[in-house]
Protein backbone atom coordinates (compact mmCIF):
# COMPACT_ATOMS: atom_id res chain seq x y z
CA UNK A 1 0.00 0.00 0.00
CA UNK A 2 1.24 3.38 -0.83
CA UNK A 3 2.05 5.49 2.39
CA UNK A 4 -0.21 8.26 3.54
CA UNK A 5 1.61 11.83 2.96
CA UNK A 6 3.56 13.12 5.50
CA UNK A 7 1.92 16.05 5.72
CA UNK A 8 -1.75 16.65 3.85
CA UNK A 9 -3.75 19.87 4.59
CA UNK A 10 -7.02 19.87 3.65
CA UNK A 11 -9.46 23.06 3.18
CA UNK A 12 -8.02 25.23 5.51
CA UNK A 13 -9.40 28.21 6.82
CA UNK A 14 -8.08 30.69 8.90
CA UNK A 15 -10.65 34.21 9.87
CA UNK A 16 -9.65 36.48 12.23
CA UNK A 17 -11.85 39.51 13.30
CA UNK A 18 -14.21 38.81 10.23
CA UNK A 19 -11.29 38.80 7.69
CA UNK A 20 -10.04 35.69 6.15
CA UNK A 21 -6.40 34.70 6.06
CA UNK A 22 -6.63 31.58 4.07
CA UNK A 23 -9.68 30.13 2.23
CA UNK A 24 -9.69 26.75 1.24
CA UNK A 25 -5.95 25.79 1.22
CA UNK A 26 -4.81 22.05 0.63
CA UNK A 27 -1.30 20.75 0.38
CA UNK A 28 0.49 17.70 0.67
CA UNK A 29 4.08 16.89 1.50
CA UNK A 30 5.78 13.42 0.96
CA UNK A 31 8.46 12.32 3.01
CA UNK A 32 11.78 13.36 0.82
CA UNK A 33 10.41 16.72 -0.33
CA UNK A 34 11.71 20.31 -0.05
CA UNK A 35 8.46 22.34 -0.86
CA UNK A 36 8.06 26.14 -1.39
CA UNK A 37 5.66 28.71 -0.34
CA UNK A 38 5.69 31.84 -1.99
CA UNK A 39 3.54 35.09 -2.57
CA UNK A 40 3.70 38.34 -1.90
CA UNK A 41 3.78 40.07 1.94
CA UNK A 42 0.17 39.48 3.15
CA UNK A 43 -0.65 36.40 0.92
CA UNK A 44 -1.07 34.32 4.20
CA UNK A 45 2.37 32.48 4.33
CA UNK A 46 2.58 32.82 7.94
CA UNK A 47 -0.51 32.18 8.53
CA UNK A 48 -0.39 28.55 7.26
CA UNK A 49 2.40 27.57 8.78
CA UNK A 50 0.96 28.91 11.95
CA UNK A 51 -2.04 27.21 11.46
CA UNK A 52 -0.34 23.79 10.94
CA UNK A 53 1.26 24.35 14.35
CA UNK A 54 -2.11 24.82 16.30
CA UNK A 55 -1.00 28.94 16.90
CA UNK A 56 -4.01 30.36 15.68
CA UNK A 57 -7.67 28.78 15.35
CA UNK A 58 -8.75 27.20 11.92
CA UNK A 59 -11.36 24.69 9.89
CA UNK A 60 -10.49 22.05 7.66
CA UNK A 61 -8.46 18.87 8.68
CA UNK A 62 -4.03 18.30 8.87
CA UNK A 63 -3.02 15.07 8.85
CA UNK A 64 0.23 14.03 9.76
CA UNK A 65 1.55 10.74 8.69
CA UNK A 66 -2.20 10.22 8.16
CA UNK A 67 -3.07 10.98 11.40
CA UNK A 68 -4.93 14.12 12.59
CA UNK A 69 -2.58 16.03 14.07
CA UNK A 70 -4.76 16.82 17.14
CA UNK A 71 -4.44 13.05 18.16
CA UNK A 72 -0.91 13.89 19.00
CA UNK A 73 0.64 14.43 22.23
CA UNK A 74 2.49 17.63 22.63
CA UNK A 75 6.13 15.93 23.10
CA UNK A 76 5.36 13.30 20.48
CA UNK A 77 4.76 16.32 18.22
CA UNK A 78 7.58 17.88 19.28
CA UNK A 79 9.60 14.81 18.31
CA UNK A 80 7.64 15.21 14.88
CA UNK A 81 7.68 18.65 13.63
CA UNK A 82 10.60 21.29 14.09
CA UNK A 83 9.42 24.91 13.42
CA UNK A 84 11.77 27.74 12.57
CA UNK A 85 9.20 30.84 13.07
CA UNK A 86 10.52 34.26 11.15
CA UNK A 87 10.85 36.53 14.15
CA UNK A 88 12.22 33.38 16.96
CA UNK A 89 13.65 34.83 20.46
CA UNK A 90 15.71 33.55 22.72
CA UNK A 91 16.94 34.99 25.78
CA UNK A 92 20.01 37.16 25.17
CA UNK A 93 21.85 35.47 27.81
CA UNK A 94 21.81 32.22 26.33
CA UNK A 95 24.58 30.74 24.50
CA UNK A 96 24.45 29.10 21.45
CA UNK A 97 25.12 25.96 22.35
CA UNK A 98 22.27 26.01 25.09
CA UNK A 99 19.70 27.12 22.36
CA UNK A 100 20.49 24.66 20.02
CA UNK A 101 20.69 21.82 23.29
CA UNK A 102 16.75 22.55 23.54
CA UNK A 103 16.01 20.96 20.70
CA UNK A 104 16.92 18.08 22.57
CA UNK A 105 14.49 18.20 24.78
CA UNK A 106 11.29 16.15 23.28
CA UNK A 107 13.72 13.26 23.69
CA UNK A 108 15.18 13.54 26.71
CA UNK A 109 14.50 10.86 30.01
CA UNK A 110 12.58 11.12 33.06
CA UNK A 111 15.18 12.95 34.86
CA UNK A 112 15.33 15.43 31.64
CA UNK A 113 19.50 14.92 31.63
CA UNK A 114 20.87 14.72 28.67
CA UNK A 115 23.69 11.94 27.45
CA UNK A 116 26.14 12.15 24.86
CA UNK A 117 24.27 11.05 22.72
CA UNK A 118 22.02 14.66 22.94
CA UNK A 119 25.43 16.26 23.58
CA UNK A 120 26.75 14.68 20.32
CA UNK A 121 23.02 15.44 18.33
CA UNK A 122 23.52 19.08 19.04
CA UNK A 123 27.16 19.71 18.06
CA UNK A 124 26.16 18.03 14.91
CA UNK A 125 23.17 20.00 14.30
CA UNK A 126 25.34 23.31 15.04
CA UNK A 127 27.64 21.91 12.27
CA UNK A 128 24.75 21.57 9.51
CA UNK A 129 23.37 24.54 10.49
CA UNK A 130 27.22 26.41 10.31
CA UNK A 131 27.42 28.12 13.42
CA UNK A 132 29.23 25.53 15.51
CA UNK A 133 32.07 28.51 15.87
CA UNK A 134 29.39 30.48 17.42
CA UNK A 135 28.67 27.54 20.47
CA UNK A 136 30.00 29.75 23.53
CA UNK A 137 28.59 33.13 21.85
CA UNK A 138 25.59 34.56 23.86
CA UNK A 139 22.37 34.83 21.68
CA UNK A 140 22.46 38.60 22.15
CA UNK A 141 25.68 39.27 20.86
CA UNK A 142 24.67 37.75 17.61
CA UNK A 143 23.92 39.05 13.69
CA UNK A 144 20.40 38.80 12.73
CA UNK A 145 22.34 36.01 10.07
CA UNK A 146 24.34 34.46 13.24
CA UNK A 147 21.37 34.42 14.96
CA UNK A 148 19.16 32.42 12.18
CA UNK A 149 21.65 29.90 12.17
CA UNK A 150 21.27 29.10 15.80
CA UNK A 151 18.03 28.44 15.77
CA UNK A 152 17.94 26.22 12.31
CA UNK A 153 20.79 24.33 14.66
CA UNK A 154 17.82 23.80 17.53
CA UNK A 155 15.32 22.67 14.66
CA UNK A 156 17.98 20.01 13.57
CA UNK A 157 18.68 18.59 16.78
CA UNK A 158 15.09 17.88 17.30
CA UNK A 159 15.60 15.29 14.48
CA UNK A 160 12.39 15.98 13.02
CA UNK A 161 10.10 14.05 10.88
CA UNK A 162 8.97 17.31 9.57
CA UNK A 163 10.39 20.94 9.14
CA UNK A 164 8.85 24.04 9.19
CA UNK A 165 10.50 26.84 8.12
CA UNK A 166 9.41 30.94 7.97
CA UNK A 167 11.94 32.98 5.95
CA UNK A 168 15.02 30.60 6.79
CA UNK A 169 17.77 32.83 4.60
CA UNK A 170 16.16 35.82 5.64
CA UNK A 171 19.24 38.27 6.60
CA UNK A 172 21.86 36.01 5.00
CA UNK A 173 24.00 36.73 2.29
CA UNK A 174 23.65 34.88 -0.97
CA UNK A 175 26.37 32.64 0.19
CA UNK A 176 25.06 31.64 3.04
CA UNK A 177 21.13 30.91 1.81
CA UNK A 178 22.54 28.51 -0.52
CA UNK A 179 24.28 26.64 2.71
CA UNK A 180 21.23 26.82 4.71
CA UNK A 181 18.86 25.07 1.49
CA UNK A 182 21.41 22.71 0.79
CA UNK A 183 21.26 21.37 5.22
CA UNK A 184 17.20 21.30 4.40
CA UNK A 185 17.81 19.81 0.76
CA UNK A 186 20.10 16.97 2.80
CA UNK A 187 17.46 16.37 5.88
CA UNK A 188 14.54 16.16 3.10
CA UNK A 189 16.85 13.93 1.35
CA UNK A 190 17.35 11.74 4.41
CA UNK A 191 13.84 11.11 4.79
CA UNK A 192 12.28 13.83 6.53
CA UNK A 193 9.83 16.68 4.84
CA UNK A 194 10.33 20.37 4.80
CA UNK A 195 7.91 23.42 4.13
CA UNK A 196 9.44 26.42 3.60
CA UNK A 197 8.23 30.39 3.58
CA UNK A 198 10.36 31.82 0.35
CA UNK A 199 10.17 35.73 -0.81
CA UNK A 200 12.92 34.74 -2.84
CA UNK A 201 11.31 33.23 -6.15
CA UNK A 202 14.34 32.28 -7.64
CA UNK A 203 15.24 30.88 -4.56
CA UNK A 204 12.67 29.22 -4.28
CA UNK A 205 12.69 27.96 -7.46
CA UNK A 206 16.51 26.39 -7.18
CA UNK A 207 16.34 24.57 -4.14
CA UNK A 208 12.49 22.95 -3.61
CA UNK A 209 10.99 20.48 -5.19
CA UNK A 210 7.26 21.80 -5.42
CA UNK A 211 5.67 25.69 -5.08
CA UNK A 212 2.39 26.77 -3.46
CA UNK A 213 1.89 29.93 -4.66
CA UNK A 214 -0.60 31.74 -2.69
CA UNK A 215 -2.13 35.25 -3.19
CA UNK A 216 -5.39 36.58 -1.05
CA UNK A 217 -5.37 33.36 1.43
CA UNK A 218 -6.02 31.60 -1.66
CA UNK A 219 -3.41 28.80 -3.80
CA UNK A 220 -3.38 30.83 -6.73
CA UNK A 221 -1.13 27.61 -8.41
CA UNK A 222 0.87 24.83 -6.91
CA UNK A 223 3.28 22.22 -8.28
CA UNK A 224 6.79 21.92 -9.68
CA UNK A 225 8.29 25.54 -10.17
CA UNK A 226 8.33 26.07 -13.71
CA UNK A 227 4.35 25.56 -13.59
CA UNK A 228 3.75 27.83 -10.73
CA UNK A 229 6.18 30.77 -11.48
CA UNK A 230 5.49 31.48 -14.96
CA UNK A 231 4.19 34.98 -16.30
CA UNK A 232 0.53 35.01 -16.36
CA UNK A 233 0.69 34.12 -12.46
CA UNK A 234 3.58 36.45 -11.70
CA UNK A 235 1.13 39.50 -13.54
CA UNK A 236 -1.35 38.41 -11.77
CA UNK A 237 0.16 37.88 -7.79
CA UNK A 238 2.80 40.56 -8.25
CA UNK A 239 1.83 42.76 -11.05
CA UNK A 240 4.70 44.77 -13.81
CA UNK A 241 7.05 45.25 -11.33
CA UNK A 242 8.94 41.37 -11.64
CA UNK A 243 10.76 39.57 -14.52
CA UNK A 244 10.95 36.23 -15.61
CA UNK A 245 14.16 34.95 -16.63
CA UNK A 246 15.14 31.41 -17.13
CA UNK A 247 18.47 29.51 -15.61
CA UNK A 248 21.07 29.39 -18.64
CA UNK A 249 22.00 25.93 -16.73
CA UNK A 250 19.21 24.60 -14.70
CA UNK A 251 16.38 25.33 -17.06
CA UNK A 252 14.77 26.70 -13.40
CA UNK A 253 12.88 30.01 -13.68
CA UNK A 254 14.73 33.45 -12.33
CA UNK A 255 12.54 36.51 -11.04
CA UNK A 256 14.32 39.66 -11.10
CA UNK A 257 12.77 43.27 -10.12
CA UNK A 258 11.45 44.99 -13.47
CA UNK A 259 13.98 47.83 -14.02
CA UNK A 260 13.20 51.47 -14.57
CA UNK A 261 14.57 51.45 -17.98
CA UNK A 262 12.17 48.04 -18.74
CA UNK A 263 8.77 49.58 -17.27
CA UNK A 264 9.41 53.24 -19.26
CA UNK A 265 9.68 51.19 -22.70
CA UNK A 266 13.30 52.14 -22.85
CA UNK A 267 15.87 49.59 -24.05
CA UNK A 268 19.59 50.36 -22.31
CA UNK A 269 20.67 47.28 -23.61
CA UNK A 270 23.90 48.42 -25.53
């Protein structure tokens, strides 16, 4: 028999004060796949993964492992699903290492002590996540970068069946996003699922496997990239003010912002 997804959304509906966030979203996620989703700010990106996590009220069903996720206790998810929110604090006090050691803590004993084993978890995790350097560096002495890392490093060491991620590369050089898709390219790769909040379309594009494109609460298109960004849904979500380009080596699609010189009718090419 074919395994259930490992995530599947279904219908999802998120209103707060009268206003709806999301309308009728469904997604799936197999076990093995990076997937994307995109839109512009206010397209309810947040909002979903927030919803998926229980933070805000909602209709319509998520199943996990085809489960519904209710059914599961709050440390058994916690074993399950990893969450890297956009905005994640910490107190400034803390060191690295310490963050990163409480994503250990779904799986530790009785006595709540952890063993080398969580001990060697974590430095790994740091390593993935590139900021084992940073171990015995207080959380408030940290980049907004430096600090991103540390807490992807706390999401690994969870080992989680799932990933959820809000704006993972945000504040990180170009670089440095490319190291921090390639750790969620290798933990997808190993068996485990990721969803991912992307402004970056191209980046988006590069590194995941499938798009949900949403716009108004609503999917506006979902699937693999080259059928969700293309340029009747790019005029539509974002309007004249993006390009579409395509990868001279990946065949992938590449948004760029619409230049002056393009939107005025002007060619500066030489």
């Amino acid at each position: 028999m074919t395994p259930p997804p490992l995530l599947e959304v279904r219908d999802l509906s998120v209103q707060i004060a009268g206003r709806a966030l999301l309308d009728g979203v469904s997604l799936s996620l197999q076990a093995g796949e990076l997937v994307g989703v995109i839109g512009p700010n206010g397209a309810g990106k947040t909002t979903l993964l927030r919803a998926i996590t229980g933070r805000v009220a909602r209709g319509g069903t998520i199943h996990l492992d085809g489960a519904p996720i209710e059914a599961l206790r709050g440390r058994e998810r916690a074993r399950s699903v990893a969450v890297v929110e956009q905005l994640p604090e910490a107190p400034p006090t803390m060191r690295v290492s310490e963050l990163a050691m409480l994503g250990r803590f779904p799986h530790l004993g009785l006595l709540g002590r952890e063993t080398s084993r969580d001990v060697a978890i974590t430095r790994d995790a740091m390593t993935r996540a590139g900021c084992l350097d940073l171990a015995e560096r207080l959380i408030g002495t940290l980049s907004g970068g430096e600090r991103r890392r540390a807490f992807i490093a706390r999401a690994l060491a969870q080992e989680p069946r799932l990933l959820l991620l809000d704006e993972p590369t945000a504040a990180l050089d170009a670089s440095a996003q490319g190291e921090v898709f390639e750790v969620i390219r290798t933990l997808a790769d190993d068996g485990a699922g990721a969803l991912v909040v992307v402004h970056d379309l191209s980046l988006a594009a590069a590194w995941c496997d499938r798009l949900l494109l949403l716009h108004g609460g609503a999917v506006v298109a979902s699937g693999d990239p080259r059928e969700v960004i293309t340029a009747e849904h790019l005029a539509h979500v974002y309007g004249p003010f993006v390009t579409l380009l395509t990868h001279p080596d990946t065949g992938r699609p590449l948004v760029v912002p619409t230049g002056l010189d393009a939107r005025v009718g002007i060619d500066a090419r030489p």
